[in-house]
N, C-alpha and C. Protein backbone atom coordinates (compact mmCIF):
# COMPACT_ATOMS: atom_id res chain seq x y z
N UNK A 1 -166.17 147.84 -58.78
CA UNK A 1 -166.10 147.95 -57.34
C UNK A 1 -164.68 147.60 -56.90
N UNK A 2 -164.37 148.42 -55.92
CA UNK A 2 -162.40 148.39 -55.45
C UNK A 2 -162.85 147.33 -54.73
N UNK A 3 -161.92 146.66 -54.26
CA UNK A 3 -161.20 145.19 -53.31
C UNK A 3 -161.88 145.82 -51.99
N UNK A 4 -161.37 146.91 -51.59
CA UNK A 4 -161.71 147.31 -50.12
C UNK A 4 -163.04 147.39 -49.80
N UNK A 5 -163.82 147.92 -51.48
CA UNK A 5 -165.46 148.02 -50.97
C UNK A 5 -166.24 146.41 -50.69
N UNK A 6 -165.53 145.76 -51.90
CA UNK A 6 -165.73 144.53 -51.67
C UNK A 6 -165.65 143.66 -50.35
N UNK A 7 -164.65 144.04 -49.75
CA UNK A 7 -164.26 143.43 -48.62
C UNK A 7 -164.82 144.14 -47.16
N UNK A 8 -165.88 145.22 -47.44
CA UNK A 8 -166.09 145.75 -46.69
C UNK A 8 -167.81 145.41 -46.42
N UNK A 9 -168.13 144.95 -47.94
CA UNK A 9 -169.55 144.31 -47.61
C UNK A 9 -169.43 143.41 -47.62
N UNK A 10 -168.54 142.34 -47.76
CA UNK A 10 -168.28 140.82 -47.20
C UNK A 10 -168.39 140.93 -45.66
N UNK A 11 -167.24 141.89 -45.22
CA UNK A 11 -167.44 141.73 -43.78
C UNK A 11 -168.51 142.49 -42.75
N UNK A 12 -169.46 143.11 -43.39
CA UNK A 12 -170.37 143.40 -43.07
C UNK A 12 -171.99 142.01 -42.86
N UNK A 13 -171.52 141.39 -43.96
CA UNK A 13 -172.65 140.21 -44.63
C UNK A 13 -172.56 139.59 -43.18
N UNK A 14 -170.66 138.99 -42.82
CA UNK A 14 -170.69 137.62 -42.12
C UNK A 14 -171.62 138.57 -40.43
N UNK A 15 -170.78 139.93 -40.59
CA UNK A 15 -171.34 140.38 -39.35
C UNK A 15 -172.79 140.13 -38.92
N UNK A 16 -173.36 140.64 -40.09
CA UNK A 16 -174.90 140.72 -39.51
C UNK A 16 -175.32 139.05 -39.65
N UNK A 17 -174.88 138.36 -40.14
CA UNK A 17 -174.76 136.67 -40.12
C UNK A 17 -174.36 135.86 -39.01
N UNK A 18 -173.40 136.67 -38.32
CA UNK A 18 -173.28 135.91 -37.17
C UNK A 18 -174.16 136.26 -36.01
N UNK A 19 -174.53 138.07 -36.15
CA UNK A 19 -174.99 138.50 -35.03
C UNK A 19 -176.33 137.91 -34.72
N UNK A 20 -177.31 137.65 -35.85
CA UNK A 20 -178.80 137.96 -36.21
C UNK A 20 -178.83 136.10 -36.02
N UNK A 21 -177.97 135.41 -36.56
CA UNK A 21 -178.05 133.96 -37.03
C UNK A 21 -177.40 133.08 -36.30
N UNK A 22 -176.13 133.00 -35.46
CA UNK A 22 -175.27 132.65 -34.56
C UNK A 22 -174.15 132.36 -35.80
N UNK A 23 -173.08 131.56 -34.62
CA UNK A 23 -172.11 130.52 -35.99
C UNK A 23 -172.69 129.71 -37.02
N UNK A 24 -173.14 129.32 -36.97
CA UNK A 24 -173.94 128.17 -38.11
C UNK A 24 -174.20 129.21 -39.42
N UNK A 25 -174.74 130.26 -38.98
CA UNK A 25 -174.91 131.28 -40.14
C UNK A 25 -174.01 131.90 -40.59
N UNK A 26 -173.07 132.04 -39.83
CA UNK A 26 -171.63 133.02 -39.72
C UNK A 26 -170.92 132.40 -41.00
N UNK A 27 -170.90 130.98 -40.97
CA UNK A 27 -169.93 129.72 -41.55
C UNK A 27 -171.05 129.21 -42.74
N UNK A 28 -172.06 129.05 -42.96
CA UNK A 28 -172.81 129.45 -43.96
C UNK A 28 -172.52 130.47 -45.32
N UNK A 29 -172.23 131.68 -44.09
CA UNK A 29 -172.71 132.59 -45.33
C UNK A 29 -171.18 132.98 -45.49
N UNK A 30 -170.00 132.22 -45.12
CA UNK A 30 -168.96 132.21 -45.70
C UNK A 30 -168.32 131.57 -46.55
N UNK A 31 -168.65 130.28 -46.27
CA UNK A 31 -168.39 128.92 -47.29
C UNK A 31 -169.05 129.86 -49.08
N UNK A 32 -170.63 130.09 -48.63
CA UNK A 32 -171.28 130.09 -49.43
C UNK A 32 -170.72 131.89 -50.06
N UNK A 33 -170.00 132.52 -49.71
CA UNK A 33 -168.94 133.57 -50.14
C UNK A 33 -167.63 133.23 -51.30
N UNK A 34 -167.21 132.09 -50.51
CA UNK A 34 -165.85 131.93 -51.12
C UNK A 34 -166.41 131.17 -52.27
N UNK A 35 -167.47 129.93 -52.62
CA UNK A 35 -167.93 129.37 -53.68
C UNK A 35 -167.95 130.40 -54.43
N UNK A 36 -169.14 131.79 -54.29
CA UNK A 36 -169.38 132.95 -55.20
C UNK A 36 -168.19 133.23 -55.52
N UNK A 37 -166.90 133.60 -54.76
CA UNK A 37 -165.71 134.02 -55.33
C UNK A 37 -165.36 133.43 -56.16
N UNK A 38 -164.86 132.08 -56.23
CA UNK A 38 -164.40 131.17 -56.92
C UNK A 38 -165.42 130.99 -58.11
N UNK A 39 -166.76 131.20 -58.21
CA UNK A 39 -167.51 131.10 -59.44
C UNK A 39 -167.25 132.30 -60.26
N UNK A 40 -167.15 133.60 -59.72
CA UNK A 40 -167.06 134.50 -60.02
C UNK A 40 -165.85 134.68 -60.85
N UNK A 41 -164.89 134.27 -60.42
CA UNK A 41 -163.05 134.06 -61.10
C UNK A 41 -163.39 133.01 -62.30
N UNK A 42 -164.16 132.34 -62.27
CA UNK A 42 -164.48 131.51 -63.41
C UNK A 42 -165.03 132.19 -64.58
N UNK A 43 -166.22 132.75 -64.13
CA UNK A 43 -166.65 133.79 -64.89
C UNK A 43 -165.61 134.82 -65.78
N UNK A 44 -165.12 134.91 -64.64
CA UNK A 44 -164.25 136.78 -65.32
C UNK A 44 -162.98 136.02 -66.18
N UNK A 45 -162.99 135.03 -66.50
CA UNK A 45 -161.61 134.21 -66.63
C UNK A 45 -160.24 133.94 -65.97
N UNK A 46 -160.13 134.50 -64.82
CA UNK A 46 -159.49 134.36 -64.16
C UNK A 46 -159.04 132.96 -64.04
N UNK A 47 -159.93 132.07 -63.59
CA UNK A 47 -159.24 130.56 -63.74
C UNK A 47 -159.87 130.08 -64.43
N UNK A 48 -159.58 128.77 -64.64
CA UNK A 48 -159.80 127.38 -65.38
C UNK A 48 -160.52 126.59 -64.63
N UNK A 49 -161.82 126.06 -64.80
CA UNK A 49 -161.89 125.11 -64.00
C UNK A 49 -161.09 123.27 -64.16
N UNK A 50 -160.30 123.39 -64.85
CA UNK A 50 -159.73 122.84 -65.31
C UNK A 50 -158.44 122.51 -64.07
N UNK A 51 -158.66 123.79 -63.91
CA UNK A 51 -157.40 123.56 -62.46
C UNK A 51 -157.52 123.01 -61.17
N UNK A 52 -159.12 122.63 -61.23
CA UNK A 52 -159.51 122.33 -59.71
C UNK A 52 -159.57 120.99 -59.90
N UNK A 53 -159.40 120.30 -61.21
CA UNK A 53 -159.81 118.96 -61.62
C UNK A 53 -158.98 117.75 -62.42
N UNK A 54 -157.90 118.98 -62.21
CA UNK A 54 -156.23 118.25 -63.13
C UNK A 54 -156.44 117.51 -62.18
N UNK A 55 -155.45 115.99 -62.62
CA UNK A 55 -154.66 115.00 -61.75
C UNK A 55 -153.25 115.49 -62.14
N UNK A 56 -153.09 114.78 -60.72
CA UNK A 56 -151.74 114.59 -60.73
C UNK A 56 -150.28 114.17 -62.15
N UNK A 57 -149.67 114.68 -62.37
CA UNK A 57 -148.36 114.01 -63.62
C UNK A 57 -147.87 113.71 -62.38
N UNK A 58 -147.18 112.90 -63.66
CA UNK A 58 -146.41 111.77 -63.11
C UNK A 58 -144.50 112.25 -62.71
N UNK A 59 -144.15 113.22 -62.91
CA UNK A 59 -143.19 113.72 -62.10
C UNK A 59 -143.69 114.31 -61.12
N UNK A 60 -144.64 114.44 -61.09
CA UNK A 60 -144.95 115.77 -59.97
C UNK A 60 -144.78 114.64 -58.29
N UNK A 61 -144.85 113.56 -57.90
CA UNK A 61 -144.67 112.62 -56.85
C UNK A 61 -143.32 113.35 -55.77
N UNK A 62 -143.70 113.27 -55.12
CA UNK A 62 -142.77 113.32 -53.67
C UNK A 62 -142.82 112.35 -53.15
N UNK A 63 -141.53 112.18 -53.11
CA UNK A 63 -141.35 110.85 -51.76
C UNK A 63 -140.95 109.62 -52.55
């Protein structure tokens, strides 16, 4: 599936989510979008979850 189709039933989802459900649903069924994304990139290997859970090194400090 292309990016655009993708992004075309995402924004279809929140639509009928906000219309049918108000905000509460709108923001629901977006949060609960971007998790799927982010699980999904895990899946495909795209990331690491490793990256969401590094600490900080110790050069890395500002300030």
């Amino acid at each position: 599936m292309s990016m655009a189709a993708a992004g075309l039933l995402a924004g279809m989802a929140l639509g009928f989510a906000g219309y049918f459900g108000g905000f509460a649903a709108f923001l629901l069924v977006a949060a609960l979008g971007a998790v799927g994304f982010v699980v999904g990139r895990v899946l495909d290997g795209d990331l690491e979850p490793s990256d969401f859970f590094r600490g900080r090194e110790h050069g890395d400090r500002r300030g």
